[in-house]
PDB file of N, CA and C in Angstrom:
ATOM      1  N   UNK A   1      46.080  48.076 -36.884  1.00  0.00           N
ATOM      2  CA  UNK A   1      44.942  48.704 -36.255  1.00  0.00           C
ATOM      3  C   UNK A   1      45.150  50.224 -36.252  1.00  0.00           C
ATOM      4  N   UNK A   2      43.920  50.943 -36.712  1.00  0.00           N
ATOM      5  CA  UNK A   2      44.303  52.158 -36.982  1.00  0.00           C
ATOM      6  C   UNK A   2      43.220  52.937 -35.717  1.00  0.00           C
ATOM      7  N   UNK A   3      43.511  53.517 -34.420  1.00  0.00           N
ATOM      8  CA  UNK A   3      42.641  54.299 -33.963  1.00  0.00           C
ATOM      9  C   UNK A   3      41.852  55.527 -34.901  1.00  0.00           C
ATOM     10  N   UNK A   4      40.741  55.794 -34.303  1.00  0.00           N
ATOM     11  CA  UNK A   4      39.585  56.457 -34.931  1.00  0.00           C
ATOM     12  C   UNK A   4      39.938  57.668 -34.482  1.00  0.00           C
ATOM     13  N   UNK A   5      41.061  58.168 -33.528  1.00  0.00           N
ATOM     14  CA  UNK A   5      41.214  59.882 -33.446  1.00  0.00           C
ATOM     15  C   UNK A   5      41.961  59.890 -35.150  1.00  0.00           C
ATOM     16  N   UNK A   6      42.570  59.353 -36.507  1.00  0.00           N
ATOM     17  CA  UNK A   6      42.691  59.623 -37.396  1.00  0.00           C
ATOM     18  C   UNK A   6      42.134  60.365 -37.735  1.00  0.00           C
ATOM     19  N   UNK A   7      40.479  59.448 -37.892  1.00  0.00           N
ATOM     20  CA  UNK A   7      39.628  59.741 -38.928  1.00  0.00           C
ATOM     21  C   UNK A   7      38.940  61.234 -37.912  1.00  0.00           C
ATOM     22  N   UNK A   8      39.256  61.383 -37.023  1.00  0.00           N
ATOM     23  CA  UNK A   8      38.647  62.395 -36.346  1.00  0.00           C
ATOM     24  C   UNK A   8      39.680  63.802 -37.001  1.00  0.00           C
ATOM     25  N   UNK A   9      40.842  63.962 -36.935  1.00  0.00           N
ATOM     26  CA  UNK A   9      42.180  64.738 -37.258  1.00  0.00           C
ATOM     27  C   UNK A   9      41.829  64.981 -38.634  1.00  0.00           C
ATOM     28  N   UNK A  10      41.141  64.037 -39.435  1.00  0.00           N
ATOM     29  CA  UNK A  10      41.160  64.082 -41.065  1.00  0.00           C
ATOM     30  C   UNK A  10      39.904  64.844 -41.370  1.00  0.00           C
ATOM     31  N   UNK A  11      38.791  64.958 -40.386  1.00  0.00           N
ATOM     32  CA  UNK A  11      37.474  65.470 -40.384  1.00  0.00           C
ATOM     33  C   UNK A  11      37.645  66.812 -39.921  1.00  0.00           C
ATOM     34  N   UNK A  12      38.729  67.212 -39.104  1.00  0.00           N
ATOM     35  CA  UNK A  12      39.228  68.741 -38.623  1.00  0.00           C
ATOM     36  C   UNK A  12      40.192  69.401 -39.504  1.00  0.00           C
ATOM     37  N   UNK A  13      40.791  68.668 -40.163  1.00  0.00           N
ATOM     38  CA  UNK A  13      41.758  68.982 -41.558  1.00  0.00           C
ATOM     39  C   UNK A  13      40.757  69.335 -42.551  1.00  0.00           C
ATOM     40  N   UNK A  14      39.718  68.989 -43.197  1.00  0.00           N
ATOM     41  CA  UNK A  14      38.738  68.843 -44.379  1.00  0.00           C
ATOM     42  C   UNK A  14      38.091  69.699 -43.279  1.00  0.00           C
ATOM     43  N   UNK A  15      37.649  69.927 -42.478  1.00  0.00           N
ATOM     44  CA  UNK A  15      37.056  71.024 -41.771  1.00  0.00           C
ATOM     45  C   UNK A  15      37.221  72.624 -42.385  1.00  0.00           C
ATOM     46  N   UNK A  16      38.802  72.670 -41.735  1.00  0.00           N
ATOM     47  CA  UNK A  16      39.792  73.773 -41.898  1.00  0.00           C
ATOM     48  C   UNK A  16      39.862  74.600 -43.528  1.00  0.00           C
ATOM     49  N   UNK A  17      39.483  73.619 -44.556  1.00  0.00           N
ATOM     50  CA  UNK A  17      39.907  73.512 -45.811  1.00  0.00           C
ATOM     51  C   UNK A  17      38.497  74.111 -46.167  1.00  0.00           C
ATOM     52  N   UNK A  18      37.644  73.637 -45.777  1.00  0.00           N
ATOM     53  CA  UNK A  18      36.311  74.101 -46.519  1.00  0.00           C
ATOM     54  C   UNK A  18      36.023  75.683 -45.477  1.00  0.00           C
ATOM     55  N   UNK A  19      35.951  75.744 -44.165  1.00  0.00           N
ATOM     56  CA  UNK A  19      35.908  77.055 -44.071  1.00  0.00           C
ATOM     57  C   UNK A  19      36.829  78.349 -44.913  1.00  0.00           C
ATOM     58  N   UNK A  20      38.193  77.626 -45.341  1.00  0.00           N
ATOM     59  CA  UNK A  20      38.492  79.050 -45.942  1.00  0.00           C
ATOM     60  C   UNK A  20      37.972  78.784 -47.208  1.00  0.00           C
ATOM     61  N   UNK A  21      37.089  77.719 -48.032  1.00  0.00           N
ATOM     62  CA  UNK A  21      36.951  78.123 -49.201  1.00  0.00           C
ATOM     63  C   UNK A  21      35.382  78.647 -48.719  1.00  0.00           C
ATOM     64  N   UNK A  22      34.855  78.260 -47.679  1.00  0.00           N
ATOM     65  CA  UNK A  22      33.443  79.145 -47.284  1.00  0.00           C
ATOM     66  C   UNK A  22      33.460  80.906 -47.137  1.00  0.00           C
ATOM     67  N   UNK A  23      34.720  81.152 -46.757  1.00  0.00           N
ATOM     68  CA  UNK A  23      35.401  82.239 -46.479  1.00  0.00           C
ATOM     69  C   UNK A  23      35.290  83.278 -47.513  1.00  0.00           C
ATOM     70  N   UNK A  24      35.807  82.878 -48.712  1.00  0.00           N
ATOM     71  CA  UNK A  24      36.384  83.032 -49.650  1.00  0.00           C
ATOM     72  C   UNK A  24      35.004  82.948 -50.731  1.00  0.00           C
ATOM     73  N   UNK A  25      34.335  82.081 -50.926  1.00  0.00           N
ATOM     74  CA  UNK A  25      33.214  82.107 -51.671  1.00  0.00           C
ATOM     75  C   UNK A  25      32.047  83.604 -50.825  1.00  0.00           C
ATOM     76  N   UNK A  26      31.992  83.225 -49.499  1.00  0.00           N
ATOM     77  CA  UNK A  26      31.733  84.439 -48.877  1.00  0.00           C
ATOM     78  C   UNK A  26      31.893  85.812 -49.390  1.00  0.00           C
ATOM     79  N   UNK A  27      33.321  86.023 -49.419  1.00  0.00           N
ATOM     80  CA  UNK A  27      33.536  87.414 -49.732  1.00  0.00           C
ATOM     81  C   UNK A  27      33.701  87.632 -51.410  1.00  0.00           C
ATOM     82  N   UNK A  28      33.596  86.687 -52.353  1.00  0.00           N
ATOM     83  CA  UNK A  28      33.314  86.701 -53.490  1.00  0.00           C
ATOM     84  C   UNK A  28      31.934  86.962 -54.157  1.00  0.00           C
ATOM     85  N   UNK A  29      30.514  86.304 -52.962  1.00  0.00           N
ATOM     86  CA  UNK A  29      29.349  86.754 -53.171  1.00  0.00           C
ATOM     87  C   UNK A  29      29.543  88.338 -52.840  1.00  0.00           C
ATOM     88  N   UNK A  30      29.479  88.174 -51.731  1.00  0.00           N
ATOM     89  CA  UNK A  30      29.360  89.756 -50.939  1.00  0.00           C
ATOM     90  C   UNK A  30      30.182  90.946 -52.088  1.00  0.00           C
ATOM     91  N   UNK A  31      31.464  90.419 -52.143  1.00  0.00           N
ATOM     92  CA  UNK A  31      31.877  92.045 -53.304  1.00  0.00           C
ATOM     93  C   UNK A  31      31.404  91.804 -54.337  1.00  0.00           C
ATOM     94  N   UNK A  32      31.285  90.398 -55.323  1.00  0.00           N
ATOM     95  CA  UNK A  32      31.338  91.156 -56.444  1.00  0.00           C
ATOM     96  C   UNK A  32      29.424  90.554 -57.231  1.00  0.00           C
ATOM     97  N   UNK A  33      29.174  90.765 -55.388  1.00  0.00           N
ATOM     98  CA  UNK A  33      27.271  90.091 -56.024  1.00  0.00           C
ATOM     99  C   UNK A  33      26.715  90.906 -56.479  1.00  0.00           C
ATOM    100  N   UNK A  34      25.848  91.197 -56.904  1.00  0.00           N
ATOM    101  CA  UNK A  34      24.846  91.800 -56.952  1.00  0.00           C
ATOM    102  C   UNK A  34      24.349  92.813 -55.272  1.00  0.00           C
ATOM    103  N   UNK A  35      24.576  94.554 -55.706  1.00  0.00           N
ATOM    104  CA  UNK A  35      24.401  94.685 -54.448  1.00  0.00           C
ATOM    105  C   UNK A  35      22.963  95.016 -53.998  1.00  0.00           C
ATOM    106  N   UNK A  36      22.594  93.933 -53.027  1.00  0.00           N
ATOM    107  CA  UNK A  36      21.193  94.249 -52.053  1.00  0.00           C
ATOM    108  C   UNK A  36      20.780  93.714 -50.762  1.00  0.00           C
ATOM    109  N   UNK A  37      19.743  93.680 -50.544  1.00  0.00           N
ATOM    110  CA  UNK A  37      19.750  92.571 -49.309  1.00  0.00           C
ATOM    111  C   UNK A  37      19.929  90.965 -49.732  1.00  0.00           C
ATOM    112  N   UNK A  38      18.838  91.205 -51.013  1.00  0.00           N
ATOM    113  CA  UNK A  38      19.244  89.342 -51.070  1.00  0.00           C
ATOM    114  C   UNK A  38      19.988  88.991 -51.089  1.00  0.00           C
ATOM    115  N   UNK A  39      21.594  89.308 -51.623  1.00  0.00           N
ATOM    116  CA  UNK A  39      22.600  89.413 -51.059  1.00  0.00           C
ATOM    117  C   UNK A  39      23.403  88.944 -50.089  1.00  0.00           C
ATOM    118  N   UNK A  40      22.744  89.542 -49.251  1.00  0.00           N
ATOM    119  CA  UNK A  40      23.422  89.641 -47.517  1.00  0.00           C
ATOM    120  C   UNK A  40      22.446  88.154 -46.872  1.00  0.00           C
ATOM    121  N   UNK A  41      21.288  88.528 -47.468  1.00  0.00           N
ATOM    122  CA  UNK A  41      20.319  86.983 -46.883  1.00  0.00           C
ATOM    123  C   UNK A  41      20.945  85.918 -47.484  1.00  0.00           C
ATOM    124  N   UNK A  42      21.141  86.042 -48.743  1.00  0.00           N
ATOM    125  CA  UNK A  42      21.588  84.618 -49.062  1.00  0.00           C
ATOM    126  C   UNK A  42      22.733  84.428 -48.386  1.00  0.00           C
ATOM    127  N   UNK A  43      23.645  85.101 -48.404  1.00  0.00           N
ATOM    128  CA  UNK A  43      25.059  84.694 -47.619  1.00  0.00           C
ATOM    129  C   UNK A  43      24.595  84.488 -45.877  1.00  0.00           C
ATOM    130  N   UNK A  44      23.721  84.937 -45.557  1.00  0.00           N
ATOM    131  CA  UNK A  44      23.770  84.794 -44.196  1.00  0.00           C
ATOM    132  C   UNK A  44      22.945  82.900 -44.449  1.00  0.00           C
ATOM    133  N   UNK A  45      22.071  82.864 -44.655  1.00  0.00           N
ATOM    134  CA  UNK A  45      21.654  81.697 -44.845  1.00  0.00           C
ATOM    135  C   UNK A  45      22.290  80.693 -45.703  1.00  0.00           C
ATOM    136  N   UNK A  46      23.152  81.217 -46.181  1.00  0.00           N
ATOM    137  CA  UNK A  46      24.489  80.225 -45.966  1.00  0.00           C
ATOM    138  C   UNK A  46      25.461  79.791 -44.947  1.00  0.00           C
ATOM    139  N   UNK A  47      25.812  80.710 -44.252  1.00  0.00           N
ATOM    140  CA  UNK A  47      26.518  80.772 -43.032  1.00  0.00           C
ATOM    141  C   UNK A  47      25.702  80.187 -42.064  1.00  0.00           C
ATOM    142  N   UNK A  48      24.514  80.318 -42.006  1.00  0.00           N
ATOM    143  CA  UNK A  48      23.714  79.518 -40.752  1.00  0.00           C
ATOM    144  C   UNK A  48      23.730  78.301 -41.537  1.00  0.00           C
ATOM    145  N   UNK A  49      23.126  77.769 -42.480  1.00  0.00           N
ATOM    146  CA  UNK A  49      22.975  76.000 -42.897  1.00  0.00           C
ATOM    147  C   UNK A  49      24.424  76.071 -42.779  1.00  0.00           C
ATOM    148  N   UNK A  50      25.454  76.218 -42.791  1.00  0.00           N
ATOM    149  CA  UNK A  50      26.940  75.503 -42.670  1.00  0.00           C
ATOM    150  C   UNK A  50      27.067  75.437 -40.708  1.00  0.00           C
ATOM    151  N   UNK A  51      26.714  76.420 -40.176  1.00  0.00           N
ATOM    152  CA  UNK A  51      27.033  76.572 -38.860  1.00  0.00           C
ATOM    153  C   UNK A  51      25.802  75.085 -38.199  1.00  0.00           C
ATOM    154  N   UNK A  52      24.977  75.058 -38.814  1.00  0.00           N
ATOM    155  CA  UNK A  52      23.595  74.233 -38.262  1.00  0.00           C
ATOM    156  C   UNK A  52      24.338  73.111 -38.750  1.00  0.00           C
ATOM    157  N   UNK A  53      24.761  72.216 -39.641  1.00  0.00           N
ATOM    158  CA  UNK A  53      25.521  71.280 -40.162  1.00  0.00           C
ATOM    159  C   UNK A  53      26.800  70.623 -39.326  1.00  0.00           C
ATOM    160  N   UNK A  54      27.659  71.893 -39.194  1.00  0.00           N
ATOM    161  CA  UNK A  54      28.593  71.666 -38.830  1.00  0.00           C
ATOM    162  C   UNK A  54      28.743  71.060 -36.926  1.00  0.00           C
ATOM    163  N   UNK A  55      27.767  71.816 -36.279  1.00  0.00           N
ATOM    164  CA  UNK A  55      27.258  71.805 -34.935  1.00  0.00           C
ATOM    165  C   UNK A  55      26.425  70.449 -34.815  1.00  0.00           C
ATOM    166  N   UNK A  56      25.354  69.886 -35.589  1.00  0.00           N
ATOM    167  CA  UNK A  56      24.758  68.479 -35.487  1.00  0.00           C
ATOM    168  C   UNK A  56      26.180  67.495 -36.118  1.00  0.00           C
ATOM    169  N   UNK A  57      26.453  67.619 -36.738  1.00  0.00           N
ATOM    170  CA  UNK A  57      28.082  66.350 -37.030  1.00  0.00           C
ATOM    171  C   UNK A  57      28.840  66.325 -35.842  1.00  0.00           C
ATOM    172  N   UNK A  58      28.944  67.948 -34.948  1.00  0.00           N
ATOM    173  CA  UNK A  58      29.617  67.684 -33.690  1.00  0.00           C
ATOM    174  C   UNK A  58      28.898  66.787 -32.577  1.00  0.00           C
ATOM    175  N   UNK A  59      27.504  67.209 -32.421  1.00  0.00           N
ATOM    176  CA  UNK A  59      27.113  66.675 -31.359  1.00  0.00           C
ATOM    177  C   UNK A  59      26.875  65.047 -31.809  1.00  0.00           C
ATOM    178  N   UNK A  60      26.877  64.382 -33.226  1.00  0.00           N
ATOM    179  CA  UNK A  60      26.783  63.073 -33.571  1.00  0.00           C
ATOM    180  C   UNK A  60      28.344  62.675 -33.237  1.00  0.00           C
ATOM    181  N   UNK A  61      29.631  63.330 -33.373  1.00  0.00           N
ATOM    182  CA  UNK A  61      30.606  62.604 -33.231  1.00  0.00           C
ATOM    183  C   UNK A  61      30.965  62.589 -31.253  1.00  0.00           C
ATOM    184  N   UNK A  62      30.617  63.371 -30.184  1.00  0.00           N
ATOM    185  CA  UNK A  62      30.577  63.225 -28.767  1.00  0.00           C
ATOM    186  C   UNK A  62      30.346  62.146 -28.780  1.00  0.00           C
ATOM    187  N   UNK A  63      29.431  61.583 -29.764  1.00  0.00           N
ATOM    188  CA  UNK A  63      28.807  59.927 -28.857  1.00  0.00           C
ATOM    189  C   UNK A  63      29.879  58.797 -29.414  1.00  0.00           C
ATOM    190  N   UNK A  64      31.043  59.320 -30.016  1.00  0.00           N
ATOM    191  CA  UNK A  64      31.902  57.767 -30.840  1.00  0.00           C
ATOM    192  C   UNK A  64      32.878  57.938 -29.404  1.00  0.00           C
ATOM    193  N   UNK A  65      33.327  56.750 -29.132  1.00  0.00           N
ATOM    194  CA  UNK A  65      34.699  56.196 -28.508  1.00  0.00           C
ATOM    195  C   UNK A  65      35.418  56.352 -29.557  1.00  0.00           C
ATOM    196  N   UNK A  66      36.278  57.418 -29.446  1.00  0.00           N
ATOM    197  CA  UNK A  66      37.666  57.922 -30.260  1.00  0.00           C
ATOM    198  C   UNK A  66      38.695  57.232 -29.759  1.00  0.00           C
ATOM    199  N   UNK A  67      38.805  55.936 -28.414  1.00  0.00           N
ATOM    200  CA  UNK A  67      39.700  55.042 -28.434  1.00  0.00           C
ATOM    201  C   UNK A  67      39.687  53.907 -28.842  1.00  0.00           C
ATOM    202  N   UNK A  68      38.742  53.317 -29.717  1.00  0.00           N
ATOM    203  CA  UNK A  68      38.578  52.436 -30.096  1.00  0.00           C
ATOM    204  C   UNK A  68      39.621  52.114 -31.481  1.00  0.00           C
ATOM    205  N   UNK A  69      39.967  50.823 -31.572  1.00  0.00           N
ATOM    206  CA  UNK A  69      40.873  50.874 -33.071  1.00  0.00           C
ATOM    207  C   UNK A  69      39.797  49.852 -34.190  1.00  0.00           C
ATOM    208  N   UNK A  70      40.508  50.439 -35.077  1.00  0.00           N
ATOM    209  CA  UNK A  70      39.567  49.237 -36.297  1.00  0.00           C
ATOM    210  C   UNK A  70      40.728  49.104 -37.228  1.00  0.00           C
ATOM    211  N   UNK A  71      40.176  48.226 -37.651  1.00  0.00           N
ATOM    212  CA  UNK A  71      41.292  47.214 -38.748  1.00  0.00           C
ATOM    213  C   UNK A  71      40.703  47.143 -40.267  1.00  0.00           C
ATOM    214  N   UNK A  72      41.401  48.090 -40.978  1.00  0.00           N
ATOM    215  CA  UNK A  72      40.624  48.263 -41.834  1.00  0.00           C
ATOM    216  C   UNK A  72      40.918  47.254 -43.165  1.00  0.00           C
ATOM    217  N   UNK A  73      42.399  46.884 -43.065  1.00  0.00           N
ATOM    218  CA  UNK A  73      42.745  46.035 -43.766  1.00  0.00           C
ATOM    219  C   UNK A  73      42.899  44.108 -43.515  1.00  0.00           C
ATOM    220  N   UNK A  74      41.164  43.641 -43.050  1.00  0.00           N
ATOM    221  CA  UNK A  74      41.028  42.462 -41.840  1.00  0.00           C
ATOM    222  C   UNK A  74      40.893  41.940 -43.164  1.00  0.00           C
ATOM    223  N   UNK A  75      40.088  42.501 -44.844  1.00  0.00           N
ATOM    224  CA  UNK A  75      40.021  41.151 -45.539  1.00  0.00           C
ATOM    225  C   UNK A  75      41.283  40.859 -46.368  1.00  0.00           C
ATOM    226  N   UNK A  76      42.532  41.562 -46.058  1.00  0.00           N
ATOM    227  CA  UNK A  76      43.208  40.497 -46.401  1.00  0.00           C
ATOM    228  C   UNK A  76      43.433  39.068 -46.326  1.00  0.00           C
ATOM    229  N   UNK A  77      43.520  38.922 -44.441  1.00  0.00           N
ATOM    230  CA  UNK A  77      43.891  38.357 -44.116  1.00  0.00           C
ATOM    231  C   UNK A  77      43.196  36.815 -44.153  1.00  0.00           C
ATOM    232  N   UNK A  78      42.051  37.170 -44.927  1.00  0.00           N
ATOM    233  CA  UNK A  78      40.942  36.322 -45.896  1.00  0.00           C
ATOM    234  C   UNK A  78      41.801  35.036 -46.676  1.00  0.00           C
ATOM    235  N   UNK A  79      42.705  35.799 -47.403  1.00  0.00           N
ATOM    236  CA  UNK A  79      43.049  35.169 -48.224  1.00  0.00           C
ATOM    237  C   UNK A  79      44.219  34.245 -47.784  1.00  0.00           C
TER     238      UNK A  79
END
């Protein structure tokens, strides 16, 4: 039985990983874009759809019981 704070730890790990490549794609538009506003809009409206994303997945995961366990390997025991 594997508790679900895992899969919670593995969703804050893959979290961690994509902000610095958000980071990083960030400051790769920004220096070496094209310089103007569209620019700065597109990157900002990037940064908001990731922030708007990231904030509704939070308020969908408040509602799981993170003590619950699941068994992920039950159809073995099929056989």
């Amino acid at each position: 039985m594997i508790s679900l704070y895992v899969f919670l730890i593995a969703w804050l790990v893959f979290l961690g990983l994509y902000t610095i490549m958000l980071l990083l794609s960030a400051l790769q538009l920004l220096r070496f874009g094209v310089s103007g506003a569209g620019t700065y809009l597109a990157t900002l409206v990037f940064f908001v759809g990731v922030i708007l994303v990231v904030v509704g997945t939070g308020a969908m995961l408040r509602s799981v019981d993170w003590q619950q366990q699941i068994n992920l390997f039950s159809w073995i025991n099929a056989f």
